[in-house]
PDB file of N, CA and C in Angstrom:
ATOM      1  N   UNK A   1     191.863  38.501   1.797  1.00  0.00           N
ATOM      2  CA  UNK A   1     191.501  37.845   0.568  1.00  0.00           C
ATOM      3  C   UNK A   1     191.423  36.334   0.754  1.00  0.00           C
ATOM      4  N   UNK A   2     192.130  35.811   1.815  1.00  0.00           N
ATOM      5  CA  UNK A   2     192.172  34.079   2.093  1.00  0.00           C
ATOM      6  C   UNK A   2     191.067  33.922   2.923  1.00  0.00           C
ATOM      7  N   UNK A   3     191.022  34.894   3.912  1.00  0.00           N
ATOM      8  CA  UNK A   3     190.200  34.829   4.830  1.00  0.00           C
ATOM      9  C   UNK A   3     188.492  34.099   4.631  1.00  0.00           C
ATOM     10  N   UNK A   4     187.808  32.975   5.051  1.00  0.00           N
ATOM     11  CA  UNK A   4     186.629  32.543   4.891  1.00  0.00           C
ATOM     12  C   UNK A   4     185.775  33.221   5.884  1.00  0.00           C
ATOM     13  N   UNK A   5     186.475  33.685   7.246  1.00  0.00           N
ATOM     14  CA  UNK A   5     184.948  34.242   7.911  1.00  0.00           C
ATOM     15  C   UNK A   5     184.807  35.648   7.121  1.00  0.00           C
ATOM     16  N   UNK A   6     183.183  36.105   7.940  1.00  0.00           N
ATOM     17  CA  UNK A   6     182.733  37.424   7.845  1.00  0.00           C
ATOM     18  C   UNK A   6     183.233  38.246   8.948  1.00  0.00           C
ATOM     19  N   UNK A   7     183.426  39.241   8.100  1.00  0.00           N
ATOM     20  CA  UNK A   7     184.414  40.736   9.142  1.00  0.00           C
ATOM     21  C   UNK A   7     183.520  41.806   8.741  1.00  0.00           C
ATOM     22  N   UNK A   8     183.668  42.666   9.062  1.00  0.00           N
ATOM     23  CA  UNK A   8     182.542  44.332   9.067  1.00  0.00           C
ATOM     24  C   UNK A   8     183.195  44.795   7.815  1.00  0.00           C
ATOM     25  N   UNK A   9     182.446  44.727   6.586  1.00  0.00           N
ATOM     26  CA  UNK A   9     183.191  45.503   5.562  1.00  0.00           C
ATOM     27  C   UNK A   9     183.461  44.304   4.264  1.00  0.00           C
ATOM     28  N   UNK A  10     183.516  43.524   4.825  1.00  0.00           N
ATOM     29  CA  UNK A  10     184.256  42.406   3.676  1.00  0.00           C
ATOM     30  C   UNK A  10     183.322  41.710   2.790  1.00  0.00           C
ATOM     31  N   UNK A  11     183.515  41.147   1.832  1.00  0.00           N
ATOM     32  CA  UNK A  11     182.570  40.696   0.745  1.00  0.00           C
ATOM     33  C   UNK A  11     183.036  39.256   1.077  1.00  0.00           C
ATOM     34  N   UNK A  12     182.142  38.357   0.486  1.00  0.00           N
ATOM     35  CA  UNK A  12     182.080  36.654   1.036  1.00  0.00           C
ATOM     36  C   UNK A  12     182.358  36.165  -0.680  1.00  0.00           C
ATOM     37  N   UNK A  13     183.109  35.922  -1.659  1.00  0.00           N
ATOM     38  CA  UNK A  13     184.137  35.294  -2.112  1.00  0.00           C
ATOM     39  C   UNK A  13     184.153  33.545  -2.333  1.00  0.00           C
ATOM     40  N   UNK A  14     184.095  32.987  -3.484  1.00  0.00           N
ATOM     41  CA  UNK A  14     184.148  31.656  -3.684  1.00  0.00           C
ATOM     42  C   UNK A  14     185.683  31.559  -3.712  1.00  0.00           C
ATOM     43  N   UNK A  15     185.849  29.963  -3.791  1.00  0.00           N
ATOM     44  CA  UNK A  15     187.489  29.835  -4.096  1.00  0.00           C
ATOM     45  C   UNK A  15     188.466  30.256  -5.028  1.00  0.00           C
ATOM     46  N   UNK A  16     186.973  30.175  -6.630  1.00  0.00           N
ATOM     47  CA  UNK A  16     187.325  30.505  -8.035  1.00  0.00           C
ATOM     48  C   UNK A  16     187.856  31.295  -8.048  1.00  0.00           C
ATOM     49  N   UNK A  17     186.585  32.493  -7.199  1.00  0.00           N
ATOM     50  CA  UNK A  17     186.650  34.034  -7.641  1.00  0.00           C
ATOM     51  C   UNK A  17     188.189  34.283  -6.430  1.00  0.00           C
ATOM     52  N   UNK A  18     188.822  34.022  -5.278  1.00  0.00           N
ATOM     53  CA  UNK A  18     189.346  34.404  -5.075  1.00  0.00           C
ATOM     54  C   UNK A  18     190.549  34.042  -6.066  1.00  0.00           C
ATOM     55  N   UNK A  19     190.708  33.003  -6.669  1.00  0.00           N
ATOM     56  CA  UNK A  19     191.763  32.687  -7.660  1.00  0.00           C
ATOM     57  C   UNK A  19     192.244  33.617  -8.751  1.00  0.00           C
ATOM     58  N   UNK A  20     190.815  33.870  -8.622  1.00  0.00           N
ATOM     59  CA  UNK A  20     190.414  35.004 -10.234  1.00  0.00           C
ATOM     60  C   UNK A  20     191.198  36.398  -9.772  1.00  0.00           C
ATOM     61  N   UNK A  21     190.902  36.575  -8.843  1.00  0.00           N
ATOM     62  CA  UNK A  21     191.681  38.275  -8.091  1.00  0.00           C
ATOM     63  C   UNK A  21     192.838  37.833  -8.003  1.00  0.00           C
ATOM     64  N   UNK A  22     193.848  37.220  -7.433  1.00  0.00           N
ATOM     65  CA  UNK A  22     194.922  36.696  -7.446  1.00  0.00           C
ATOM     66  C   UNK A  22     195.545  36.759  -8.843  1.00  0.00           C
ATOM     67  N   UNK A  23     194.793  36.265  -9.798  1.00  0.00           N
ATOM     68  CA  UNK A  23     195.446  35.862 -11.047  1.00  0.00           C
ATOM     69  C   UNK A  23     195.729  37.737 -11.792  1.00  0.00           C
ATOM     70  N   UNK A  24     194.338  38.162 -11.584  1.00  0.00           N
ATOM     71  CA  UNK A  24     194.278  39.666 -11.994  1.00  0.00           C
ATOM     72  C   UNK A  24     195.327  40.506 -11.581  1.00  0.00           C
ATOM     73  N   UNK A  25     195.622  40.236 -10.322  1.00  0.00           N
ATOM     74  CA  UNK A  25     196.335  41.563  -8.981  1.00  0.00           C
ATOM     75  C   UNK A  25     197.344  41.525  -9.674  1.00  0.00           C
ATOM     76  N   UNK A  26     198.505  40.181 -10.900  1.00  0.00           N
ATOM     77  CA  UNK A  26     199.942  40.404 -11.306  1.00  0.00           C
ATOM     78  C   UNK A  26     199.634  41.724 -12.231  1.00  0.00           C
ATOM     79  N   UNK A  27     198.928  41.466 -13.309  1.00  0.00           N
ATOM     80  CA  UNK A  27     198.501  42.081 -14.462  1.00  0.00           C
ATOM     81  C   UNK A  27     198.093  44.045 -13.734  1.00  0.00           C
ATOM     82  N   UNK A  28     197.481  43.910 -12.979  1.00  0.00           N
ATOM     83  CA  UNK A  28     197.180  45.276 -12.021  1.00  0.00           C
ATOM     84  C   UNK A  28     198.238  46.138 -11.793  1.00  0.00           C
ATOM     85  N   UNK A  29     199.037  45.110 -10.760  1.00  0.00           N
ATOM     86  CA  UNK A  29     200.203  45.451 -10.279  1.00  0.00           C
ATOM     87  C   UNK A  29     201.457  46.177 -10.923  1.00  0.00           C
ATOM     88  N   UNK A  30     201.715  45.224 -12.165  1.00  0.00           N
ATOM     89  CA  UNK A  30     202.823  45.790 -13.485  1.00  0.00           C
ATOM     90  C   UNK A  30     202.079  47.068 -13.919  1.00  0.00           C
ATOM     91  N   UNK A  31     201.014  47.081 -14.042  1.00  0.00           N
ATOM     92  CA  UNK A  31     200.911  48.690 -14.463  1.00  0.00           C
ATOM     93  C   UNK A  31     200.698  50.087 -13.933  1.00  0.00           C
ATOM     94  N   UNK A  32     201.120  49.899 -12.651  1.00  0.00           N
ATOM     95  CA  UNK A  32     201.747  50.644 -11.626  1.00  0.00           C
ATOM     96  C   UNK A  32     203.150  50.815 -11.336  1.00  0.00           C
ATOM     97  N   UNK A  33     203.336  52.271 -11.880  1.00  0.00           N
ATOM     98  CA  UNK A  33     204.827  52.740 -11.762  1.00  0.00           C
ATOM     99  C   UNK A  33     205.550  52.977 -10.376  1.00  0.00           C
ATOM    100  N   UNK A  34     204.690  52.938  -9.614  1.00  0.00           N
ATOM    101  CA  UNK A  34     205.763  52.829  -8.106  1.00  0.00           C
ATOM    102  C   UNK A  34     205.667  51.514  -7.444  1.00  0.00           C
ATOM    103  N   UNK A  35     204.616  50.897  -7.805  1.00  0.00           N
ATOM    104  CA  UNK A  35     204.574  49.109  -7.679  1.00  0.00           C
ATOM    105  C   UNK A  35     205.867  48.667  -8.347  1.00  0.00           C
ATOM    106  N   UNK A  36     205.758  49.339  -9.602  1.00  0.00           N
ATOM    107  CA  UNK A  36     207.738  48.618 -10.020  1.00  0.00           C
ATOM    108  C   UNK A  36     208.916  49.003  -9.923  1.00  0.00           C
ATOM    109  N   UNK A  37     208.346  50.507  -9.286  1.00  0.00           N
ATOM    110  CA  UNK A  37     209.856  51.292  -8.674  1.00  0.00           C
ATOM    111  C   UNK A  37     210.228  49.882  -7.812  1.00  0.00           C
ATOM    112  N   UNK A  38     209.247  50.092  -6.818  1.00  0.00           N
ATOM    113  CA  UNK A  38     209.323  49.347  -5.341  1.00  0.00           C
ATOM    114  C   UNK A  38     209.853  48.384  -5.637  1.00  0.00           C
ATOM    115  N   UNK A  39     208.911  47.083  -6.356  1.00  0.00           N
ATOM    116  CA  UNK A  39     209.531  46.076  -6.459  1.00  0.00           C
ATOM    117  C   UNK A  39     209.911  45.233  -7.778  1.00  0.00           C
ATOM    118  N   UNK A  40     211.192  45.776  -8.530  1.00  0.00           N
ATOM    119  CA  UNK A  40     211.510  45.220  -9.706  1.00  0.00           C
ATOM    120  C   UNK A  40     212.021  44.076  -9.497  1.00  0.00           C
ATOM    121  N   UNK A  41     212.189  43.177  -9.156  1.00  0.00           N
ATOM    122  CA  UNK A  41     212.467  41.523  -8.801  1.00  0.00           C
ATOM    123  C   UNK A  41     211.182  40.838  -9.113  1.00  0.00           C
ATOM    124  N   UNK A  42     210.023  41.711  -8.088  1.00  0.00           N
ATOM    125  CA  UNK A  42     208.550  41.131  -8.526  1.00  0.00           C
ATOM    126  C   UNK A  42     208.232  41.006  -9.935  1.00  0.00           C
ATOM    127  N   UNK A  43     208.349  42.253 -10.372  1.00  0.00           N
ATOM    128  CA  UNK A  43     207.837  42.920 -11.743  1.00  0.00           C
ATOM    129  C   UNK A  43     208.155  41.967 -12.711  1.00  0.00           C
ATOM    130  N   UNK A  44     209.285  41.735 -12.247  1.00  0.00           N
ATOM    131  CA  UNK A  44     209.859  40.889 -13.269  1.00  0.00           C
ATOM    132  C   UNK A  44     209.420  38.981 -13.308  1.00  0.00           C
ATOM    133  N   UNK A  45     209.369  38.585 -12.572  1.00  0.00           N
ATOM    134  CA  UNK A  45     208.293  37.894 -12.596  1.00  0.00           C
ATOM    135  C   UNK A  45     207.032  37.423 -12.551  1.00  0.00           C
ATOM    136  N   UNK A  46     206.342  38.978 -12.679  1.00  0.00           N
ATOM    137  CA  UNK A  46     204.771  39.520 -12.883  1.00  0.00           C
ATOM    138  C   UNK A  46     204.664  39.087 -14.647  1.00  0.00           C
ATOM    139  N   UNK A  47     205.784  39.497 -14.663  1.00  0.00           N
ATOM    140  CA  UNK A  47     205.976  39.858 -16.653  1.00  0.00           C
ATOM    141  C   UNK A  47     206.077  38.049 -16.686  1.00  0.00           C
ATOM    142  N   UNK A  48     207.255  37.585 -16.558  1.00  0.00           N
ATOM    143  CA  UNK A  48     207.644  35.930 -16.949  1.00  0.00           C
ATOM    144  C   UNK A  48     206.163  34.908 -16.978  1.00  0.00           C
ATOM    145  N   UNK A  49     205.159  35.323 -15.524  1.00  0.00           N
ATOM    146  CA  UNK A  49     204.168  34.371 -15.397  1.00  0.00           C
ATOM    147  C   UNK A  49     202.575  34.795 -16.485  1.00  0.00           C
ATOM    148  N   UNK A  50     203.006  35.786 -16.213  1.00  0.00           N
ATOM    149  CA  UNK A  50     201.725  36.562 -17.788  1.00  0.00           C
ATOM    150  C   UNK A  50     202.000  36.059 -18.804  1.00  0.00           C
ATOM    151  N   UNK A  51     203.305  36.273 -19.279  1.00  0.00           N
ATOM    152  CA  UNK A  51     203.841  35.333 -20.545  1.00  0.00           C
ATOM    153  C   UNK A  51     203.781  34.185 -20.888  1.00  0.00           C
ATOM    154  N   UNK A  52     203.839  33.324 -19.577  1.00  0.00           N
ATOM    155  CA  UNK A  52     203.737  31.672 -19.597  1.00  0.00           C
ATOM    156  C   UNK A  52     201.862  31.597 -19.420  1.00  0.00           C
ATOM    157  N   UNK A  53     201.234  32.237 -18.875  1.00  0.00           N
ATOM    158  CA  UNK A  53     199.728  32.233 -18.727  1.00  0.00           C
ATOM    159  C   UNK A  53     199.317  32.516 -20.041  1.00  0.00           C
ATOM    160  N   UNK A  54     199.856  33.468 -21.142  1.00  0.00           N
ATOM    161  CA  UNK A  54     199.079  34.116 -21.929  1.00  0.00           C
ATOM    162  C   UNK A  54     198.892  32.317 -22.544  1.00  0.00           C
ATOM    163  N   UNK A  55     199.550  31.606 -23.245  1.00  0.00           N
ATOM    164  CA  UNK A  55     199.394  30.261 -23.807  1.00  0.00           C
ATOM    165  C   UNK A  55     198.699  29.668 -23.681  1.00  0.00           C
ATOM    166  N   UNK A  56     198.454  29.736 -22.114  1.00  0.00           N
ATOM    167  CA  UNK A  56     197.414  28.408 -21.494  1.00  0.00           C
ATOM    168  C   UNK A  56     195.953  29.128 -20.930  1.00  0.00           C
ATOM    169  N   UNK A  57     195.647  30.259 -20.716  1.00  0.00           N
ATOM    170  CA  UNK A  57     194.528  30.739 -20.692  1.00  0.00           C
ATOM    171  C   UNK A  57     193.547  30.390 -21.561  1.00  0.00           C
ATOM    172  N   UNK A  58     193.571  29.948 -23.002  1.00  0.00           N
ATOM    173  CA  UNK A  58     192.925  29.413 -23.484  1.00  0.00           C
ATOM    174  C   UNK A  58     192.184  28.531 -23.218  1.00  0.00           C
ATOM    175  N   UNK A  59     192.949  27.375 -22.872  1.00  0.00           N
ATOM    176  CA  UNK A  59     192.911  26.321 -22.326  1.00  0.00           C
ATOM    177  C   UNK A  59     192.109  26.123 -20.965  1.00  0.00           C
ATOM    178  N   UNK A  60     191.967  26.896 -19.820  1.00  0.00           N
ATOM    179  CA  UNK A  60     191.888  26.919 -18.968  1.00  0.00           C
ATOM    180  C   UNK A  60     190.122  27.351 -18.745  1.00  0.00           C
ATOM    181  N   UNK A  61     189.634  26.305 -18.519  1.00  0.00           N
ATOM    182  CA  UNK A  61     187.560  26.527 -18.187  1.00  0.00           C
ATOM    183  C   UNK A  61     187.255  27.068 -16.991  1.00  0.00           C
ATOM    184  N   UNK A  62     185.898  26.989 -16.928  1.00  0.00           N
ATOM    185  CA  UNK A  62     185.838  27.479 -15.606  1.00  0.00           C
ATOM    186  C   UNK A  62     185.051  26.167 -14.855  1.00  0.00           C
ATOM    187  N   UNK A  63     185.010  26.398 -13.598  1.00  0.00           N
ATOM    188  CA  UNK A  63     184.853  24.715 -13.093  1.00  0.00           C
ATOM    189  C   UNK A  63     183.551  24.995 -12.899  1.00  0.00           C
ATOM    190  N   UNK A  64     182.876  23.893 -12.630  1.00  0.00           N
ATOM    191  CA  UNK A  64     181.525  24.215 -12.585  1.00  0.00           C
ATOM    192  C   UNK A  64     181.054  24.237 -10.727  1.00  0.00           C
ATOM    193  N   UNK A  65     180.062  25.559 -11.028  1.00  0.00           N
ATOM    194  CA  UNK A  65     179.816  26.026  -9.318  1.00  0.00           C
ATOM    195  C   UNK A  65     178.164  25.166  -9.358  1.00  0.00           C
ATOM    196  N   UNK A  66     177.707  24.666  -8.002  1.00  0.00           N
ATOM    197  CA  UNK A  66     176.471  24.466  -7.652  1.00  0.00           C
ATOM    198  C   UNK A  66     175.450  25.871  -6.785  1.00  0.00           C
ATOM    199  N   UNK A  67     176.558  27.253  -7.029  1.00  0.00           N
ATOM    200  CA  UNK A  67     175.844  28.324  -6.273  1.00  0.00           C
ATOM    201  C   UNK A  67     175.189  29.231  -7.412  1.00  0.00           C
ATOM    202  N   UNK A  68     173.759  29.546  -7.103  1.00  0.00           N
ATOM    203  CA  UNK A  68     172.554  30.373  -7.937  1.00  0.00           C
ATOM    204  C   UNK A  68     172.661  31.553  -8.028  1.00  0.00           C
ATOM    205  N   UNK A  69     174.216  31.971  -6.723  1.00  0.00           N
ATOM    206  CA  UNK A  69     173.853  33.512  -6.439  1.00  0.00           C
ATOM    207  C   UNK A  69     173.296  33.947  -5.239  1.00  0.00           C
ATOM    208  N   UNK A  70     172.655  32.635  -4.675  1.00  0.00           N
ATOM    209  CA  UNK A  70     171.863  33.153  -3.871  1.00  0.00           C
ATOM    210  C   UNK A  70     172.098  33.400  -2.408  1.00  0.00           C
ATOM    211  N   UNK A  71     174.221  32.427  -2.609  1.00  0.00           N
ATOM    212  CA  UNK A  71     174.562  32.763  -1.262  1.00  0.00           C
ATOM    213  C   UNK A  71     175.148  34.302  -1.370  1.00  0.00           C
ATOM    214  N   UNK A  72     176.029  34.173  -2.451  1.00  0.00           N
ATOM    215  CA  UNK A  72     175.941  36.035  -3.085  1.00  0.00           C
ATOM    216  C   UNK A  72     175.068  36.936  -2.198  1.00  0.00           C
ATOM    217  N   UNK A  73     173.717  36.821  -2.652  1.00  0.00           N
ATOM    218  CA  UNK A  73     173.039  37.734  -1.868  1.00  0.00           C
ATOM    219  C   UNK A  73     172.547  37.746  -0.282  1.00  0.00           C
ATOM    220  N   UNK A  74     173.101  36.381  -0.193  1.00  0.00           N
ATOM    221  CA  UNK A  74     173.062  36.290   1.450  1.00  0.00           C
ATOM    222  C   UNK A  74     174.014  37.376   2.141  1.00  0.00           C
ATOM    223  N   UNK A  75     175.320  37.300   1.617  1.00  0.00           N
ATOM    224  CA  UNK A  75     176.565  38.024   2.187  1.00  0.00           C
ATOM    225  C   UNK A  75     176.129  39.223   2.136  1.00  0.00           C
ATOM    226  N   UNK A  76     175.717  39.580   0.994  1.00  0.00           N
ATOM    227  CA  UNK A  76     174.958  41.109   0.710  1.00  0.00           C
ATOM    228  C   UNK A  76     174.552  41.879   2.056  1.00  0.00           C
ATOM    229  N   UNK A  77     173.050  40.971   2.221  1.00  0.00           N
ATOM    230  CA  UNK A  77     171.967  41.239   3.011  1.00  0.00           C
ATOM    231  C   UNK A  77     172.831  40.964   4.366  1.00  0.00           C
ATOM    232  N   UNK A  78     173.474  40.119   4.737  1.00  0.00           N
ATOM    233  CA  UNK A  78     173.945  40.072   6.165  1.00  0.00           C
ATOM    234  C   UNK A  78     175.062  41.137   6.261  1.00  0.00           C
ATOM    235  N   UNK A  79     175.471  41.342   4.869  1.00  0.00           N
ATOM    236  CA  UNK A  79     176.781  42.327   5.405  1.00  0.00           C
ATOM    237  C   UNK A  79     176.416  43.826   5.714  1.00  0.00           C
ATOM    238  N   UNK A  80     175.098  43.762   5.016  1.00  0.00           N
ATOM    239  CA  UNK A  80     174.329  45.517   4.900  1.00  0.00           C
ATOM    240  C   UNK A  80     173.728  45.365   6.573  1.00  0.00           C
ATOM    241  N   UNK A  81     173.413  44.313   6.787  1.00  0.00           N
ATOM    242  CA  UNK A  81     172.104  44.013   8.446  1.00  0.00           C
ATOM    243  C   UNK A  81     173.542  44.702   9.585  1.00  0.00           C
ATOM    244  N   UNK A  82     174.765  43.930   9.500  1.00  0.00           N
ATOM    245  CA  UNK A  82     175.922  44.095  10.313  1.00  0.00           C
ATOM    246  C   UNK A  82     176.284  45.478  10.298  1.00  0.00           C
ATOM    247  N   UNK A  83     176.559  46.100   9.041  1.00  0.00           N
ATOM    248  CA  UNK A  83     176.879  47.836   9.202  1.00  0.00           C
ATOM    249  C   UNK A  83     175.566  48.825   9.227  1.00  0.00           C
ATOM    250  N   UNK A  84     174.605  48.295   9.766  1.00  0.00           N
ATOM    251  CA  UNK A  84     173.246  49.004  10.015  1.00  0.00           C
ATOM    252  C   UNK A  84     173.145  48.914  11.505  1.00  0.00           C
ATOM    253  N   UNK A  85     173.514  47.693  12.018  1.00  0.00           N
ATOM    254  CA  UNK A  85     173.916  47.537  13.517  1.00  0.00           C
ATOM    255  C   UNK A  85     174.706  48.551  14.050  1.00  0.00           C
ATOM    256  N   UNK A  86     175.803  48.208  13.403  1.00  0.00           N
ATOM    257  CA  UNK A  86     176.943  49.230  13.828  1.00  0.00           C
ATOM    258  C   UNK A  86     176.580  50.669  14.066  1.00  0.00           C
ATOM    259  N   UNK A  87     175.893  51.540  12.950  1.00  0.00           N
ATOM    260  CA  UNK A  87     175.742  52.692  12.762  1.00  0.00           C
ATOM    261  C   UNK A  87     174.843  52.936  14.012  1.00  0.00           C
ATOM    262  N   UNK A  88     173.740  52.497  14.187  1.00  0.00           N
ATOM    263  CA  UNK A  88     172.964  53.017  15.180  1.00  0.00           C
ATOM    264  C   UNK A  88     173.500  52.057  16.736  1.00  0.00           C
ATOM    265  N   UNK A  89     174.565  51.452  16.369  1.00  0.00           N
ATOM    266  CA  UNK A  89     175.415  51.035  17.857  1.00  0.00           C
ATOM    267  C   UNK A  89     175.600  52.520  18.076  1.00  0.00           C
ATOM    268  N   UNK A  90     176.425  52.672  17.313  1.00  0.00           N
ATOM    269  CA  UNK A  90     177.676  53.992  17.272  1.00  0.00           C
ATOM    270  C   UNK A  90     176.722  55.462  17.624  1.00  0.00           C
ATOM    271  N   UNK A  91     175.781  55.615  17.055  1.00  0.00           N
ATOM    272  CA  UNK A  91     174.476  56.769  17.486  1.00  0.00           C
ATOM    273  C   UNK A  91     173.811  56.365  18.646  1.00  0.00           C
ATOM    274  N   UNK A  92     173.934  55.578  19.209  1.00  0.00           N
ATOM    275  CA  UNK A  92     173.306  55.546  20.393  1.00  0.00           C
ATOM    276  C   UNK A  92     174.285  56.136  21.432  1.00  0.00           C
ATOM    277  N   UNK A  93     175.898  55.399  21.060  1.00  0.00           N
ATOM    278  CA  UNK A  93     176.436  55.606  21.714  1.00  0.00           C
ATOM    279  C   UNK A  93     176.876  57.304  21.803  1.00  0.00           C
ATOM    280  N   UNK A  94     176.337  57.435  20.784  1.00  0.00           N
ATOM    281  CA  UNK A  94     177.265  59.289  21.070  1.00  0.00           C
ATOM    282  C   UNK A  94     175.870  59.919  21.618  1.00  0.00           C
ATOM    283  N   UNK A  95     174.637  59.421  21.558  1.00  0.00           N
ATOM    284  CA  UNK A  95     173.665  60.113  21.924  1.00  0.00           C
ATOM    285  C   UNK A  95     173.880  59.867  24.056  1.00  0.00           C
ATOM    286  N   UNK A  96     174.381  59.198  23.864  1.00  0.00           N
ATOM    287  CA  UNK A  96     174.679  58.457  25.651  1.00  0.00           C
ATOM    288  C   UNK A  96     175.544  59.561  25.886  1.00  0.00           C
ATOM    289  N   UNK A  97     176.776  59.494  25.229  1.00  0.00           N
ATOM    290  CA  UNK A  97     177.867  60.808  25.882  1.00  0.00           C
ATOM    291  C   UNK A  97     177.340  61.747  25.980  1.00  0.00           C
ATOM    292  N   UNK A  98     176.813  62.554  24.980  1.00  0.00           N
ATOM    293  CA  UNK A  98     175.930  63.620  24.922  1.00  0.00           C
ATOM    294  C   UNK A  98     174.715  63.926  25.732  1.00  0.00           C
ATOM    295  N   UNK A  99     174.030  63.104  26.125  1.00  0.00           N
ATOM    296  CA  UNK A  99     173.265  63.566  27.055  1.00  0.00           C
ATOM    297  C   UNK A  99     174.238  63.567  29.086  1.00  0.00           C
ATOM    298  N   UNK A 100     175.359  62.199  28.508  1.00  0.00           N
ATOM    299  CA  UNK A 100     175.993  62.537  29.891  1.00  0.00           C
ATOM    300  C   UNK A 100     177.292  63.912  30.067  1.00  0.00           C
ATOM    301  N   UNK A 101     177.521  63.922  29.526  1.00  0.00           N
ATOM    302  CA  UNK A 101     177.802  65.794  29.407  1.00  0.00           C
ATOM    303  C   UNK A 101     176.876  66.615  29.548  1.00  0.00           C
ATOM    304  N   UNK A 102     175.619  66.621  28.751  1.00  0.00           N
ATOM    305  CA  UNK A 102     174.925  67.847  29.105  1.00  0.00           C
ATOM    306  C   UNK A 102     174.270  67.594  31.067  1.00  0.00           C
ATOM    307  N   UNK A 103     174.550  66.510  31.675  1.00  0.00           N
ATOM    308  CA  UNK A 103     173.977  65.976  32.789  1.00  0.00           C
ATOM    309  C   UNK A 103     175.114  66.781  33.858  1.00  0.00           C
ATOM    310  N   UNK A 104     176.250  66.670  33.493  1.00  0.00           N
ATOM    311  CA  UNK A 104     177.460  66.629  34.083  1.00  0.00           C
ATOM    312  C   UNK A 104     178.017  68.437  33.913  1.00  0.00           C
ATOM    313  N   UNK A 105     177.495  69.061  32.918  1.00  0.00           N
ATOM    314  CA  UNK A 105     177.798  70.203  32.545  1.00  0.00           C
ATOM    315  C   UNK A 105     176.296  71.000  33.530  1.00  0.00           C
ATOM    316  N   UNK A 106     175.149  70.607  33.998  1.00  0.00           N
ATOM    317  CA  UNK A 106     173.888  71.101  34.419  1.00  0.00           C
ATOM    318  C   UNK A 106     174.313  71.174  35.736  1.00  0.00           C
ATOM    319  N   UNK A 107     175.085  70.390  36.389  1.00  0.00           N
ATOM    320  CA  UNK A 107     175.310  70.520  37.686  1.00  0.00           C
ATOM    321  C   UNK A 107     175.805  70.947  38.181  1.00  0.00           C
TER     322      UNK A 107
END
């Protein structure tokens, strides 16, 4: 979630929006009953900072971005190009074993 590079799988994330998941994950978290088995120390200050947020959320704008979206769909398109690589990496490669078995099994 901190992470800025691209990895196989991962979505590309402004600072906001990672703030925004962060802020969400307390609110998530409390309403999961083995999230508060596990950790009632957390829970309990999941609850205290929601409470002190509920006040000032009002208050709180959103900053202004200079992005159209359009790096959005960059990540998209490069992240779909990267696991399209992969897949026919990965089919080539089993088509390689497979013909070297049937090579190895002929003889």
């Amino acid at each position: 979630m901190v992470e800025t590079s691209p990895t196989l799988g991962s979505i590309e994330t402004h600072e906001y929006q990672k703030k925004q998941l962060a802020l969400n994950s307390g609110e998530f978290n409390i309403k999961n009953e083995i999230f508060c088995e596990l950790f009632p120390e957390i829970c309990e200050e999941i609850k205290i900072k929601l409470k002190e947020r509920g006040e000032h959320e009002v208050q709180q704008t959103i900053p202004n971005t200079t992005s159209s979206g359009h790096e959005e769909n960059e990540g998209l398109v490069g992240s779909t190009i990267a696991n399209l690589v992969v897949i026919v990496g990965f089919a080539a490669f089993a088509y390689t074993v497979k013909c070297v078995i049937r090579a190895v099994g002929s003889s």
